[in-house]
C-alpha atoms as a PDB file:
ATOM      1  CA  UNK A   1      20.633  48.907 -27.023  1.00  0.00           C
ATOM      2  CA  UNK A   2      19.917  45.608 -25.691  1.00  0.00           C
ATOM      3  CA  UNK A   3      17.773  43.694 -27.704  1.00  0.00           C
ATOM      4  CA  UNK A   4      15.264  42.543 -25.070  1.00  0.00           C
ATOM      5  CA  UNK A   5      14.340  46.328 -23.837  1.00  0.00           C
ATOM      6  CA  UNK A   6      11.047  47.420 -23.263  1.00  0.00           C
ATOM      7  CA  UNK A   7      10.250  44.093 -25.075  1.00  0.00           C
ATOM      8  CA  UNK A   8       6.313  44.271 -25.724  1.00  0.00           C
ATOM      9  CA  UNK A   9       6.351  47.833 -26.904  1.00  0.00           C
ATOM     10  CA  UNK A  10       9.835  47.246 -28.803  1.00  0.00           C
ATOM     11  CA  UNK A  11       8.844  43.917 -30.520  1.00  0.00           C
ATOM     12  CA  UNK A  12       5.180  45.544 -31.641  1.00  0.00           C
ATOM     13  CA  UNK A  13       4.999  44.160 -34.655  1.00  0.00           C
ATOM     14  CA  UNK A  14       4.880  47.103 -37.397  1.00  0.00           C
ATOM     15  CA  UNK A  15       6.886  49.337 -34.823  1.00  0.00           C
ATOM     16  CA  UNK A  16       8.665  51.547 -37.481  1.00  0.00           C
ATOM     17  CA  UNK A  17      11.876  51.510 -35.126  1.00  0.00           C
ATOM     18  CA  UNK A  18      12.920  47.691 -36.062  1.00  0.00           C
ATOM     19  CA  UNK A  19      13.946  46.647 -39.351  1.00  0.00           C
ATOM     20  CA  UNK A  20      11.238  43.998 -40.599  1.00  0.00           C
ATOM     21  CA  UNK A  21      13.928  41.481 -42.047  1.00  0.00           C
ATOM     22  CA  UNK A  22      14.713  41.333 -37.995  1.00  0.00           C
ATOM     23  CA  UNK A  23      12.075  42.096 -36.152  1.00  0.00           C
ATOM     24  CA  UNK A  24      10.205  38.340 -36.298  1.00  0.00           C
ATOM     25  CA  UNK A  25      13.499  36.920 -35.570  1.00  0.00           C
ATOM     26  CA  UNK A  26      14.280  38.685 -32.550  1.00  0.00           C
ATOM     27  CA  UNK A  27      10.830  38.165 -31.257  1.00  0.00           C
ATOM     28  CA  UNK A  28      11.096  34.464 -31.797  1.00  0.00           C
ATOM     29  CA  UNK A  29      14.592  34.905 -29.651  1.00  0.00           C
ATOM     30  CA  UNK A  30      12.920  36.868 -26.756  1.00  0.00           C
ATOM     31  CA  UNK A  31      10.211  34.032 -27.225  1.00  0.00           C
ATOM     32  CA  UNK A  32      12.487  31.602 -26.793  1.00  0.00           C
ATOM     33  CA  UNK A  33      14.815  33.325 -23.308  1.00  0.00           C
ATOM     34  CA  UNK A  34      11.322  34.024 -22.009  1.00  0.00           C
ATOM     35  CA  UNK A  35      10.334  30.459 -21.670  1.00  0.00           C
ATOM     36  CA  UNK A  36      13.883  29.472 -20.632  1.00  0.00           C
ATOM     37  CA  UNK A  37      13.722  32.081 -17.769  1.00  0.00           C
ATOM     38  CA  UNK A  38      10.724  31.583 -16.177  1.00  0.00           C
ATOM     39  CA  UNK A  39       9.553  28.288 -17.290  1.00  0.00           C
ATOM     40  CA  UNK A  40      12.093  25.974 -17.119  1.00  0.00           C
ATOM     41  CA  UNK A  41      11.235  23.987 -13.983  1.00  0.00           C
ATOM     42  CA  UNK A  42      11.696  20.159 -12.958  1.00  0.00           C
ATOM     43  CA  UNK A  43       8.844  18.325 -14.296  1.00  0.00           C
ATOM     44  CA  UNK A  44       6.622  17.308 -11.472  1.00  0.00           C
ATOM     45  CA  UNK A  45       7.382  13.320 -10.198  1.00  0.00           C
ATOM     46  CA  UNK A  46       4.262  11.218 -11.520  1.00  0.00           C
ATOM     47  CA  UNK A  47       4.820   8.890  -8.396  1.00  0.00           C
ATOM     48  CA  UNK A  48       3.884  12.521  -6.203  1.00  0.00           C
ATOM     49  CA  UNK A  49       0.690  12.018  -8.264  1.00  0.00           C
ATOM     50  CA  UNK A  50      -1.934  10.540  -5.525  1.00  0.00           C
ATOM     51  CA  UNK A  51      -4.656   8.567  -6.645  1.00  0.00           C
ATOM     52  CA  UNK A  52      -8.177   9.045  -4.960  1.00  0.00           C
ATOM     53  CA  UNK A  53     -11.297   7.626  -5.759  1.00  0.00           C
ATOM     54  CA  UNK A  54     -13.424   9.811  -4.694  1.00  0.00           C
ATOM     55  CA  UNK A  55     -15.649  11.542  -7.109  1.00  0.00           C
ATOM     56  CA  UNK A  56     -18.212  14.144  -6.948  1.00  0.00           C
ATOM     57  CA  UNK A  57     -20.879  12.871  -4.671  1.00  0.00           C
ATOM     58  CA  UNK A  58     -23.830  13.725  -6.807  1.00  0.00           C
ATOM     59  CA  UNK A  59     -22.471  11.734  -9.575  1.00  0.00           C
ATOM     60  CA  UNK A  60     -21.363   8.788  -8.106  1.00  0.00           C
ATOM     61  CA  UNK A  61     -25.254   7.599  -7.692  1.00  0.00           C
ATOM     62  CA  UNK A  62     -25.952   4.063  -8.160  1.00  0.00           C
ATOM     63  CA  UNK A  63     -23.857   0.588  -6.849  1.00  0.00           C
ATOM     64  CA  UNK A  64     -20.240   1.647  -6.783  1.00  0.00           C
ATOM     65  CA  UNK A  65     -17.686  -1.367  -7.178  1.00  0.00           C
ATOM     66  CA  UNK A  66     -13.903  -1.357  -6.178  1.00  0.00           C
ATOM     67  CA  UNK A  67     -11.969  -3.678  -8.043  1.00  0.00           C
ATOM     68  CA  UNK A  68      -8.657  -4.832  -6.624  1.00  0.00           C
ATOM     69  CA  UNK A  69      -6.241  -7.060  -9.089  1.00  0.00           C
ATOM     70  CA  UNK A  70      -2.737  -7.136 -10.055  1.00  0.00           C
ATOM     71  CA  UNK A  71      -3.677  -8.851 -13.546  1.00  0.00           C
ATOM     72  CA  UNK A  72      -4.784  -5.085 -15.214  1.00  0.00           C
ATOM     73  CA  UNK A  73      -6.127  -7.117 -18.310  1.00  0.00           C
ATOM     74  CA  UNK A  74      -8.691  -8.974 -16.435  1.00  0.00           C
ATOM     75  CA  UNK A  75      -9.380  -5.842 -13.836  1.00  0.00           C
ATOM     76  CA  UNK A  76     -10.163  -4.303 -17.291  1.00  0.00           C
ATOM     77  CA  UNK A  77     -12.468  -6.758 -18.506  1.00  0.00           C
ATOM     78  CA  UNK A  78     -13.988  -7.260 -15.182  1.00  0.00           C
ATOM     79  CA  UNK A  79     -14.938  -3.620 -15.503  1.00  0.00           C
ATOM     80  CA  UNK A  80     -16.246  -3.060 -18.666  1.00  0.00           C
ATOM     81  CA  UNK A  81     -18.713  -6.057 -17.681  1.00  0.00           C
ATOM     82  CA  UNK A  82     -20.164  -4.295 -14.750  1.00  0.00           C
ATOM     83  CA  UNK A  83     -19.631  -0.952 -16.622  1.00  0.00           C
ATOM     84  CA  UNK A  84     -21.677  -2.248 -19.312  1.00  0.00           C
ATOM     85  CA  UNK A  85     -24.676  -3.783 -16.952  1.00  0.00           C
ATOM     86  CA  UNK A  86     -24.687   0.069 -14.918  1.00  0.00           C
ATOM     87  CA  UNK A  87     -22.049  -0.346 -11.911  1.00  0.00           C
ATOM     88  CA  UNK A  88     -19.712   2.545 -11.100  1.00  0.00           C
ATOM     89  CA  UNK A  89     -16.580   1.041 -11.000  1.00  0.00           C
ATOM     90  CA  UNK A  90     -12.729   1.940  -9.787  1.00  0.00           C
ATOM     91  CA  UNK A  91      -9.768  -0.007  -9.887  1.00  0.00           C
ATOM     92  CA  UNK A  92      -6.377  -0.259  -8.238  1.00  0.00           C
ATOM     93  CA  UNK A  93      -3.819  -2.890  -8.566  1.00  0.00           C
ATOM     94  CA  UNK A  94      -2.293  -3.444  -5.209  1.00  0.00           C
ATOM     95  CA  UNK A  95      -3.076  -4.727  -1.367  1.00  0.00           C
ATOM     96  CA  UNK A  96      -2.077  -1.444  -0.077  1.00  0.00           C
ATOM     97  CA  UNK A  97      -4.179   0.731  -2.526  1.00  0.00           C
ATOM     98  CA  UNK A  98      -6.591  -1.866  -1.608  1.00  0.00           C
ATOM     99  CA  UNK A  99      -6.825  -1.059   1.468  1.00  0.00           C
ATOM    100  CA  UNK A 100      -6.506   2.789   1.376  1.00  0.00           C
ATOM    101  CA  UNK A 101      -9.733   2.582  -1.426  1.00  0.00           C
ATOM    102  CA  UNK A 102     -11.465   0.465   0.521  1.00  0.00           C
ATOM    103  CA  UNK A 103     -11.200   2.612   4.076  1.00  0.00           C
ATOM    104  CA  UNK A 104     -13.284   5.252   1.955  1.00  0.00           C
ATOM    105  CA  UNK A 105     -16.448   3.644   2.398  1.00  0.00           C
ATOM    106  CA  UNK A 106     -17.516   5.119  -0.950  1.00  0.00           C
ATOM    107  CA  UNK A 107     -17.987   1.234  -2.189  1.00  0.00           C
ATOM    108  CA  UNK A 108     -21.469  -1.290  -2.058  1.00  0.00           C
ATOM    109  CA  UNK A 109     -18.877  -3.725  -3.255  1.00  0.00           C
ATOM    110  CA  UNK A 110     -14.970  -4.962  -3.449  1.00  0.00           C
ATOM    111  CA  UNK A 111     -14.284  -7.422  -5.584  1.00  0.00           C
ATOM    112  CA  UNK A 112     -10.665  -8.366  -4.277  1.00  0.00           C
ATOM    113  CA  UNK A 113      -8.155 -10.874  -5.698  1.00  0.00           C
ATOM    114  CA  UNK A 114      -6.159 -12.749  -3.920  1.00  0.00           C
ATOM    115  CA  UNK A 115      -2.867 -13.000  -5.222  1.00  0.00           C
ATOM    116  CA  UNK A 116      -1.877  -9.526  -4.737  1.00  0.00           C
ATOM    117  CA  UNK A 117       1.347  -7.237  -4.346  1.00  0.00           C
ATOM    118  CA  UNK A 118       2.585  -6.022  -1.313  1.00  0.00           C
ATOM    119  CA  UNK A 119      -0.441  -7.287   0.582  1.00  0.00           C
ATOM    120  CA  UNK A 120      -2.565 -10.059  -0.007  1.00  0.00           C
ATOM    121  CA  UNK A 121      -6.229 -10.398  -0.093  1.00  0.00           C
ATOM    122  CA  UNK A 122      -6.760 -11.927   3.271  1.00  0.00           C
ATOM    123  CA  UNK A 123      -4.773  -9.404   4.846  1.00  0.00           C
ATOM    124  CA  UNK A 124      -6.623  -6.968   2.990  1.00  0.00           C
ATOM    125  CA  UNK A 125      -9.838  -8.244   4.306  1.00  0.00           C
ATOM    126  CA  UNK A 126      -8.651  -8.144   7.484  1.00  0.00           C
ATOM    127  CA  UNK A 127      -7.854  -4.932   7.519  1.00  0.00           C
ATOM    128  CA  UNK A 128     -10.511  -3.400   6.349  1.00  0.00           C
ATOM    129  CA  UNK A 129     -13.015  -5.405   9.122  1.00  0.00           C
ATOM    130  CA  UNK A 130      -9.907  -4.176  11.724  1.00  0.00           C
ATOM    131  CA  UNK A 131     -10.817  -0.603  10.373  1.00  0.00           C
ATOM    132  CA  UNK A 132     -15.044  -1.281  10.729  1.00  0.00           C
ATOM    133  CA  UNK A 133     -15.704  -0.901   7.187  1.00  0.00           C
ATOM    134  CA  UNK A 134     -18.536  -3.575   6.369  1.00  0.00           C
ATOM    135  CA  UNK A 135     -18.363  -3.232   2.753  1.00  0.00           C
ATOM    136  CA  UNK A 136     -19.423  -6.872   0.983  1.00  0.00           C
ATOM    137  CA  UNK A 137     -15.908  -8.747  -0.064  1.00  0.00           C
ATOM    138  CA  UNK A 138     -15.790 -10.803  -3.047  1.00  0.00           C
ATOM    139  CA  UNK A 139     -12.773 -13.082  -3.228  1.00  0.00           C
ATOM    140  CA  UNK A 140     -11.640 -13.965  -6.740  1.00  0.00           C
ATOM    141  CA  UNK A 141      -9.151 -16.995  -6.523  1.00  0.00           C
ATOM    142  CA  UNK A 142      -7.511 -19.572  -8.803  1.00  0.00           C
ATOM    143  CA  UNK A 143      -7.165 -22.065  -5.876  1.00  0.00           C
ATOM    144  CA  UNK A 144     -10.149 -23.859  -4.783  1.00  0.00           C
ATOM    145  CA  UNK A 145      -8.604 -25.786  -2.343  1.00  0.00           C
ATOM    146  CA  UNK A 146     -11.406 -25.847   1.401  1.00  0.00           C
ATOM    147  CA  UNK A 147      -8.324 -24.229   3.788  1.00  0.00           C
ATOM    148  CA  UNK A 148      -7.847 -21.319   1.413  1.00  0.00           C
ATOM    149  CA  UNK A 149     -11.950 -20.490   1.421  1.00  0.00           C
ATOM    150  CA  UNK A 150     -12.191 -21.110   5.431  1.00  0.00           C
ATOM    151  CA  UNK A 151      -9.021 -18.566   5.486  1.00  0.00           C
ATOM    152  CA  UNK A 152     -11.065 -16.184   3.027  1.00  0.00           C
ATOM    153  CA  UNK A 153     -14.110 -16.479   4.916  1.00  0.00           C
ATOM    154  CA  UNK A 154     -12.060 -15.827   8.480  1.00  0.00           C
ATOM    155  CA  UNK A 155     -10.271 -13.445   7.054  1.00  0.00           C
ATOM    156  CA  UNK A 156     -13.909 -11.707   7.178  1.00  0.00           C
ATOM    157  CA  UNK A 157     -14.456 -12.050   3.325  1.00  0.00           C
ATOM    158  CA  UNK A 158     -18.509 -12.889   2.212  1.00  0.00           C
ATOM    159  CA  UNK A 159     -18.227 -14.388  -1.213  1.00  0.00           C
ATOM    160  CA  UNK A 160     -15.725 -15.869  -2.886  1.00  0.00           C
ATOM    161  CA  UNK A 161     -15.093 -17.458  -6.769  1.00  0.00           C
ATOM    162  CA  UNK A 162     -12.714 -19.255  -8.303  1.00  0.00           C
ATOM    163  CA  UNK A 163     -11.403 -18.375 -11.559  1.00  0.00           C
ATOM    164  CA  UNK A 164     -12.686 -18.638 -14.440  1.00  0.00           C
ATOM    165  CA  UNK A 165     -15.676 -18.271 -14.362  1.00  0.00           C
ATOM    166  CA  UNK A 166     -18.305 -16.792 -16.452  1.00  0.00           C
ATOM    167  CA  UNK A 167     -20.136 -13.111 -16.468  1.00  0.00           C
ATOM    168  CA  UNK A 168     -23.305 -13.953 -15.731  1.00  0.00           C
ATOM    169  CA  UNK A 169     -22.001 -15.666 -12.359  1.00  0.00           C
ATOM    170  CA  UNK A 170     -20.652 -12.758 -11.493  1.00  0.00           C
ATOM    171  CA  UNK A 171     -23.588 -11.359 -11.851  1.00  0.00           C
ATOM    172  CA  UNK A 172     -25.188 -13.427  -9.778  1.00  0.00           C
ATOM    173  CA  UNK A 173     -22.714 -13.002  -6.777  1.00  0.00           C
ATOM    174  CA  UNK A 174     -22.939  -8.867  -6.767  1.00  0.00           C
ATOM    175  CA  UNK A 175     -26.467  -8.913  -7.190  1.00  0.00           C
ATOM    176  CA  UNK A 176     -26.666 -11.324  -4.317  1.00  0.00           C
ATOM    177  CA  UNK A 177     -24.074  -8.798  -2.174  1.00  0.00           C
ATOM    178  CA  UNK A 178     -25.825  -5.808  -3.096  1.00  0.00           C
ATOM    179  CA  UNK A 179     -29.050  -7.070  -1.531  1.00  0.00           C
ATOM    180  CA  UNK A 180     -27.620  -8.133   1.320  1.00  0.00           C
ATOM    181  CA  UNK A 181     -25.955  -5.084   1.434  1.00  0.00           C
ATOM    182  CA  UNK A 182     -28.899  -3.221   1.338  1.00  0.00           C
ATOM    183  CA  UNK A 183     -30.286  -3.894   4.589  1.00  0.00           C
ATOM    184  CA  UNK A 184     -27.337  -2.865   6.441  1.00  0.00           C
ATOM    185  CA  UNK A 185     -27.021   0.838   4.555  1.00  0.00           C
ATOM    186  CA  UNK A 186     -25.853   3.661   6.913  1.00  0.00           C
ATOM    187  CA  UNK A 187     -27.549   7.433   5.974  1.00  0.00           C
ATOM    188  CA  UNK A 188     -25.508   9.306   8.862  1.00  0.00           C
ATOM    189  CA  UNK A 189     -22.317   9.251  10.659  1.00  0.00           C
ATOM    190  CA  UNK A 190     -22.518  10.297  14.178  1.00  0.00           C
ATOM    191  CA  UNK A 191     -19.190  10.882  15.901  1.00  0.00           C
ATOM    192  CA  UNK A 192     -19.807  12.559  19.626  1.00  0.00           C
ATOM    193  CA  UNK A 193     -22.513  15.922  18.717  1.00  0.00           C
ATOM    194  CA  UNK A 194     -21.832  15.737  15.067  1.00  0.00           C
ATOM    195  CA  UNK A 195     -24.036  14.149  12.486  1.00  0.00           C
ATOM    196  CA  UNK A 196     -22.799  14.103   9.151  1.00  0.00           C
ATOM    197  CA  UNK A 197     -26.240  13.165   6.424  1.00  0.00           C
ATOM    198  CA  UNK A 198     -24.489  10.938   3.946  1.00  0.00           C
ATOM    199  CA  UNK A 199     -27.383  11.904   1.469  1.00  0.00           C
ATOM    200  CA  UNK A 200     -27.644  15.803   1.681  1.00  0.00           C
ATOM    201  CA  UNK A 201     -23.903  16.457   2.671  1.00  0.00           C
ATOM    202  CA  UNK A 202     -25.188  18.070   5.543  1.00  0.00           C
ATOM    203  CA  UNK A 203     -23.367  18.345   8.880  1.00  0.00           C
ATOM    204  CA  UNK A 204     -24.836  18.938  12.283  1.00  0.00           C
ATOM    205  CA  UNK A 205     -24.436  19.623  15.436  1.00  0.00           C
ATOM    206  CA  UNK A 206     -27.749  19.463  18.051  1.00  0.00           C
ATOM    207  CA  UNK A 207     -30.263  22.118  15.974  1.00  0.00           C
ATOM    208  CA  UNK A 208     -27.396  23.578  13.608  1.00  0.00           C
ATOM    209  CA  UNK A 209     -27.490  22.155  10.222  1.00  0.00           C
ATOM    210  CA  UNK A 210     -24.550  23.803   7.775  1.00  0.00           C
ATOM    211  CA  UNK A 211     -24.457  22.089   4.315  1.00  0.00           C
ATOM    212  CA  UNK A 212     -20.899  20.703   2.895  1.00  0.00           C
ATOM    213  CA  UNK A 213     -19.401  21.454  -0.120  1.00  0.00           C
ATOM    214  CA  UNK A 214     -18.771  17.936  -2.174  1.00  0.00           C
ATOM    215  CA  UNK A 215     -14.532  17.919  -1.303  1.00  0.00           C
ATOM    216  CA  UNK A 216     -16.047  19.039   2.217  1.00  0.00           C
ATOM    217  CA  UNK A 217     -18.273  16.395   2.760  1.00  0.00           C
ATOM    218  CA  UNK A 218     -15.510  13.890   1.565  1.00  0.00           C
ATOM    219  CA  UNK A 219     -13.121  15.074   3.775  1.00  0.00           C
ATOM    220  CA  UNK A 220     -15.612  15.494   6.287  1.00  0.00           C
ATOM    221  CA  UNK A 221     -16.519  11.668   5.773  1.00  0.00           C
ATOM    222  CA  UNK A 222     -13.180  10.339   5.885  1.00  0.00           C
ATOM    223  CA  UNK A 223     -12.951  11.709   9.619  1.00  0.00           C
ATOM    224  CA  UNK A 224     -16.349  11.303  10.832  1.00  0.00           C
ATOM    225  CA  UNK A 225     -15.390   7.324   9.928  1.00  0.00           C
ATOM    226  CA  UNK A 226     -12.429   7.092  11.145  1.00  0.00           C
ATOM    227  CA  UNK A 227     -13.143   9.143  14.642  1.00  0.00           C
ATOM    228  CA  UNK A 228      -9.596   8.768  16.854  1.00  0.00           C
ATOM    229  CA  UNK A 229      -7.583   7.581  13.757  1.00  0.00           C
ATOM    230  CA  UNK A 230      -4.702   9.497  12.180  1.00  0.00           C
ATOM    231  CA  UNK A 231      -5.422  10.225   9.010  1.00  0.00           C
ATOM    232  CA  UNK A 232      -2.117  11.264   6.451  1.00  0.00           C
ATOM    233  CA  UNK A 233      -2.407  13.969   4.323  1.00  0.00           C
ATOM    234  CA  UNK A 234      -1.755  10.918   2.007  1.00  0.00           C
ATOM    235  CA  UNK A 235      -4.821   9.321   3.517  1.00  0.00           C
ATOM    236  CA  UNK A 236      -6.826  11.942   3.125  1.00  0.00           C
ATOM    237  CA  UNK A 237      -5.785  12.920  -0.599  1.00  0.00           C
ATOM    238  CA  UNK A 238      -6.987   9.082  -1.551  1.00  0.00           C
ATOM    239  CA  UNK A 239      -9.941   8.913   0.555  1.00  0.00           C
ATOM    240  CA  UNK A 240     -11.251  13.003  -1.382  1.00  0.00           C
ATOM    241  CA  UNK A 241     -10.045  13.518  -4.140  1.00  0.00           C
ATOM    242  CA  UNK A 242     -10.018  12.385  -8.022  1.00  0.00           C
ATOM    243  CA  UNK A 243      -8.585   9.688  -9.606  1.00  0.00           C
ATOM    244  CA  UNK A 244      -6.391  12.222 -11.791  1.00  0.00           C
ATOM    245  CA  UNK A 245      -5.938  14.609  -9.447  1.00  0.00           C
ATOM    246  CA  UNK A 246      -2.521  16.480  -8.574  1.00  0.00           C
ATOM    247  CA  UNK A 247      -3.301  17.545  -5.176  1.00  0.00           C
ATOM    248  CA  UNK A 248      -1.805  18.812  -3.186  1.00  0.00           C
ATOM    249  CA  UNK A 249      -1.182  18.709   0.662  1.00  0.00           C
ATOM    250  CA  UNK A 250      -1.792  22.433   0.559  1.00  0.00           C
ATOM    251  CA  UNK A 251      -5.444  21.597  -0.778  1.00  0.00           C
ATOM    252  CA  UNK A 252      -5.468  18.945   2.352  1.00  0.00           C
ATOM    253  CA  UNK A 253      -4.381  21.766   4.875  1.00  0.00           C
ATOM    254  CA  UNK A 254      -7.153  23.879   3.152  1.00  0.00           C
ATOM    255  CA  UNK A 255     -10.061  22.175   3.027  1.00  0.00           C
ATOM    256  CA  UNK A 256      -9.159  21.221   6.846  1.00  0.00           C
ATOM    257  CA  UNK A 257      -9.607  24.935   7.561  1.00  0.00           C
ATOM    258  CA  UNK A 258     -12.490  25.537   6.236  1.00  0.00           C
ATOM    259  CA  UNK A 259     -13.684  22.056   8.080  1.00  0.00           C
ATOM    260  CA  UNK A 260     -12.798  23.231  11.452  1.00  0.00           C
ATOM    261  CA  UNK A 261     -14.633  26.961  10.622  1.00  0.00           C
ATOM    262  CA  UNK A 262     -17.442  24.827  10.128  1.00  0.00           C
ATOM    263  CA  UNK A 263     -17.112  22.748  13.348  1.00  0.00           C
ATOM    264  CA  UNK A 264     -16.563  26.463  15.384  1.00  0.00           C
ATOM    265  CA  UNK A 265     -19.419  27.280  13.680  1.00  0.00           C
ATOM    266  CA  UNK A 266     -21.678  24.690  14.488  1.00  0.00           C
ATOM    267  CA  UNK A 267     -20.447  25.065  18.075  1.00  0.00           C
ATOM    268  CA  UNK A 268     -19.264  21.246  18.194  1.00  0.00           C
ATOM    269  CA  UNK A 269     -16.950  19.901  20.944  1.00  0.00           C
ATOM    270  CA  UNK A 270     -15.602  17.708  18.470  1.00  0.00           C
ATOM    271  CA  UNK A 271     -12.771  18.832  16.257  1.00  0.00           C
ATOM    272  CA  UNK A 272      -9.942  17.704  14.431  1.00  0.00           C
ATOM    273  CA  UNK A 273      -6.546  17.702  15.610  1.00  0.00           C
ATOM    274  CA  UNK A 274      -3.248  18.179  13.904  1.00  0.00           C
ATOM    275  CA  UNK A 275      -0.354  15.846  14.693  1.00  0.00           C
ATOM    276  CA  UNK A 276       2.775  17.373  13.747  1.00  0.00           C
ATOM    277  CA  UNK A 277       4.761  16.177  11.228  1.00  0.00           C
ATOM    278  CA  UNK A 278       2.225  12.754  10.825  1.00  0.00           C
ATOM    279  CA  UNK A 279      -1.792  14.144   9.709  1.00  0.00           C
ATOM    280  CA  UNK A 280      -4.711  14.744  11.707  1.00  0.00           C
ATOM    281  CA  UNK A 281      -7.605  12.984  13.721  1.00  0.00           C
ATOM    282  CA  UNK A 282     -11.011  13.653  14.730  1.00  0.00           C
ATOM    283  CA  UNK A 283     -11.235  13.677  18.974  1.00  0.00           C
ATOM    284  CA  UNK A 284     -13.959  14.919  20.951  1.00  0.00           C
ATOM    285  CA  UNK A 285     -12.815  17.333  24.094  1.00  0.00           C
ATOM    286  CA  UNK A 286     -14.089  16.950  27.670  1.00  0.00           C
END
């Protein structure tokens, strides 16, 4: 008889029909081909891994700061000081990332170096004013020199320091952005009949009002401010999901669904589009 028959009823421990000086022994065996059979898959790649900054909307209250620098030691520091005086804060370590966090438009704030990888701050800046996201820019530098704070400030930048400097100058500077910031704070989206409520998470559409789950409304924010752009599935997973999330494009392809449901349901003439093979944009038809 083959040792792995009928396994559960024939490894039962106390079943009179195995010898106890065998019958833990052979269960650790079948233990040990059961695992090998059916779990012994590739490790998924950590780089697959897409980082995201968006958090649940409810509990990302209060003046949320993206921090953008290569040096991780001082990105740490600089965030345990605004941690520690009651700023939400996120951090990435690259232009690039840089840019894809700051395209959210989850952020009161950036505090951007920079000497960066892959893209510098000044192109980073201009990106982000290319893309219309008016988020306050805070240039940290080491240089001082006049050209490189014109550049900063043409780049579309509307602060800028030069390292070191202290904490409570820092201070000073957000405090200084976030008030200014305040005055130009957007409570809706409106992209063709759609209005998306950035407070309640509810969408609408001319009298129809449907409210949005919290991954909805992100997902339904990243569009509705972005309207004609193509949006990755890449784009998407960083602009709706966590930090340490392992999403995956099937969650992006879902949560689209259920977006467009909403949109037939509302009765909207605006909808998303998928282009093959590259992500999906927001149009509006006729």
């Amino acid at each position: 008889m083959h040792p792995f028959r009928n396994s559960r009823r024939f490894l039962k421990k106390g079943n009179p029909a195995v010898r106890p000086d065998i019958q833990e022994p052979t269960r650790k065996r079948f233990q040990d081909d059961f695992k090998s059979r059916s779990y012994n898959m590739p490790e998924r790649n950590p780089a697959a891994m897409r980082p995201i900054p968006e958090k649940s909307i409810r509990e990302r209250r209060g003046v949320q700061i993206l921090i953008v620098e290569d040096d991780r030691s001082l990105a740490a520091a600089l965030a345990r000081i605004l941690e520690d005086n009651g700023y939400t804060v996120d951090m990435v370590h690259d232009g690039q990332q840089g840019i894809l966090y700051g395209q959210s438009g989850l952020y009161d704030v950036i505090i951007l170096d920079v000497m960066l990888p892959k893209k510098d701050g000044f192109t980073v800046t201009a990106e982000l004013r290319r893309s219309h996201i008016s988020t306050p820019i805070l240039l940290l530098t080491a240089r001082d020199a006049i050209p490189d704070k014109i550049a900063g400030y043409d780049s579309g930048a509307d602060d800028y320091m030069t390292k070191p400097f202290s904490p409570k100058e820092l201070m000073a500077h957000l405090r200084a952005l976030t008030r200014r910031q305040g005055e130009v704070v957007f409570e809706k989206l409106a992209v063709g009949d759609l209005e998306l409520d950035l407070e309640s998470c509810d969408l609408s559409c001319g009298p129809k009002t449907i409210r949005l789950s919290y991954k909805e409304f992100a997902v339904a924010r990243a569009f509705l401010s972005n309207p004609g752009v193509i949006l990755s599935k890449d784009a998407l997973i960083s602009k709706a999901w966590d930090a340490e999330s392992s999403t995956t494009d099937n969650n992006v392809e879902a949560y689209v669904s259920f977006l467009r449901k909403k949109l037939a349901h509302l009765g909207s003439t605006t909808r998303i589009e998928t282009i093959r093979k590259v992500g999906y944009r927001l149009i509006q038809e006729g």
